[in-house]
Protein backbone atom coordinates (compact mmCIF):
# COMPACT_ATOMS: atom_id res chain seq x y z
CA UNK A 1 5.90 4.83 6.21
CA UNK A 2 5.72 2.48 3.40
CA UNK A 3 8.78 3.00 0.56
CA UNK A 4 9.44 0.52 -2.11
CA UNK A 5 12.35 1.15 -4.44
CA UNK A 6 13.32 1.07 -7.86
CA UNK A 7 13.93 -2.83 -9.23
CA UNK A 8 15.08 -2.95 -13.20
CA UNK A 9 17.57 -6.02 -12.87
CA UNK A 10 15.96 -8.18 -15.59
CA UNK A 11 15.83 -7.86 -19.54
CA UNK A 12 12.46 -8.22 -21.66
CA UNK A 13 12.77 -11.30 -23.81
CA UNK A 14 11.09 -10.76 -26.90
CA UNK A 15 9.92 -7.31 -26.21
CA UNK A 16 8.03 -8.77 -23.35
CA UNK A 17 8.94 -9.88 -19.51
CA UNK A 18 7.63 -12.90 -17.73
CA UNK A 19 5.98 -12.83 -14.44
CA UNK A 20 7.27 -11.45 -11.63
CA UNK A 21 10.26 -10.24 -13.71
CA UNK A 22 9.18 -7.07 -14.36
CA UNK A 23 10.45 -3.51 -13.09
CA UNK A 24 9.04 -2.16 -10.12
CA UNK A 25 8.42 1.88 -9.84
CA UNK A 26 9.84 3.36 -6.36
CA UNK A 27 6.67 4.67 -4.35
CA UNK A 28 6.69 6.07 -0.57
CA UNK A 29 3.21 6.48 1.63
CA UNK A 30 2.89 7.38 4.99
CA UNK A 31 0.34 5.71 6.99
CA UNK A 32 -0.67 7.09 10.80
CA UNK A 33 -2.70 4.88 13.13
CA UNK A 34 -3.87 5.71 17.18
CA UNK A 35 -5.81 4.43 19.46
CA UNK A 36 -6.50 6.09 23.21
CA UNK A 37 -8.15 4.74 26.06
CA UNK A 38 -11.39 6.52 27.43
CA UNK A 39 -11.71 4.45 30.42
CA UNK A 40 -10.36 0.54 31.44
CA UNK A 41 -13.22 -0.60 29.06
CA UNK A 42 -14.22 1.95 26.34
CA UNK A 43 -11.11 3.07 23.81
CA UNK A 44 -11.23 4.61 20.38
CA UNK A 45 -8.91 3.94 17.03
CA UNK A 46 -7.95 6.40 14.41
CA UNK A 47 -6.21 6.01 11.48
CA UNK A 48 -5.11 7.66 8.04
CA UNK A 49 -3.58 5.12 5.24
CA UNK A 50 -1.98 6.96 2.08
CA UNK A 51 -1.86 10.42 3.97
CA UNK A 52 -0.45 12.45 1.44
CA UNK A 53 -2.93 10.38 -1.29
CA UNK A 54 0.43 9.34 -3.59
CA UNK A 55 -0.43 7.73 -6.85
CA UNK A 56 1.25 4.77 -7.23
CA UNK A 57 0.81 1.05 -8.71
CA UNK A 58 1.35 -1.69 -6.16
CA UNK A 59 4.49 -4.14 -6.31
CA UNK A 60 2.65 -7.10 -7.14
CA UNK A 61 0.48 -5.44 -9.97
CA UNK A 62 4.05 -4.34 -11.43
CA UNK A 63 6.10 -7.39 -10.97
CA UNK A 64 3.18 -9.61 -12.33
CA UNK A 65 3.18 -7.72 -15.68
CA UNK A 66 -0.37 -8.72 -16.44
CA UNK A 67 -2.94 -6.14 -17.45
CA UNK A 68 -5.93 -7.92 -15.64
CA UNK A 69 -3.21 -7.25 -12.39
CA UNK A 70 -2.34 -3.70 -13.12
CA UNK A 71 -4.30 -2.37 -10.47
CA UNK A 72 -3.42 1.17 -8.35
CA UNK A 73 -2.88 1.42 -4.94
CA UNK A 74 -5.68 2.76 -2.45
CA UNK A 75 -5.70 6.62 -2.20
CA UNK A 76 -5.94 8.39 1.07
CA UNK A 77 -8.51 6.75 2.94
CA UNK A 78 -9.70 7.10 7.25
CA UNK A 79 -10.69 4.47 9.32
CA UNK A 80 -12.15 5.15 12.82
CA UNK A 81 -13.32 2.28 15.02
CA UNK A 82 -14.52 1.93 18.64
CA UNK A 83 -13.84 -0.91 21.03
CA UNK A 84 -16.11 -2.29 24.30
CA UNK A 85 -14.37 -4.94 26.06
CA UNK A 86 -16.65 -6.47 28.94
């Protein structure tokens, strides 16, 4: 589990905020990752990022306050991977 929370401590100046002064949005994802061993040198890795696929805008791209920055997090995404050690 991932949770970031709220940050609104500092004041636009001049309508605008500098960067890395800007507010930050409170977001939550839950991430699940395995792995299991088939035999002493053949194993398998699963996992699910984002598993409930929240919408959300990372910390960085919201501190930064910069449209070219303003980028959303990844969605729900699966990785599976297999390992041969010899």
């Amino acid at each position: 589990m991932l949770n970031a929370g709220n940050r609104k401590r500092f004041e636009p100046v001049n309508g605008k905020y500098s960067c890395g002064t800007g507010p930050i949005n409170s977001f939550t994802t839950f991430n699940f990752y395995t792995s299991y061993a088939l035999n002493n040198t053949n194993s398998i890795k699963i996992g699910v990022e984002n598993i409930f696929n929240a919408d959300y805008y990372t910390i960085p791209s919201q501190w930064q306050v910069d449209n070219l920055a303003y980028v959303k997090g990844n969605g729900a995404r699966a990785t599976v991977s297999y390992q041969l050690s010899f």
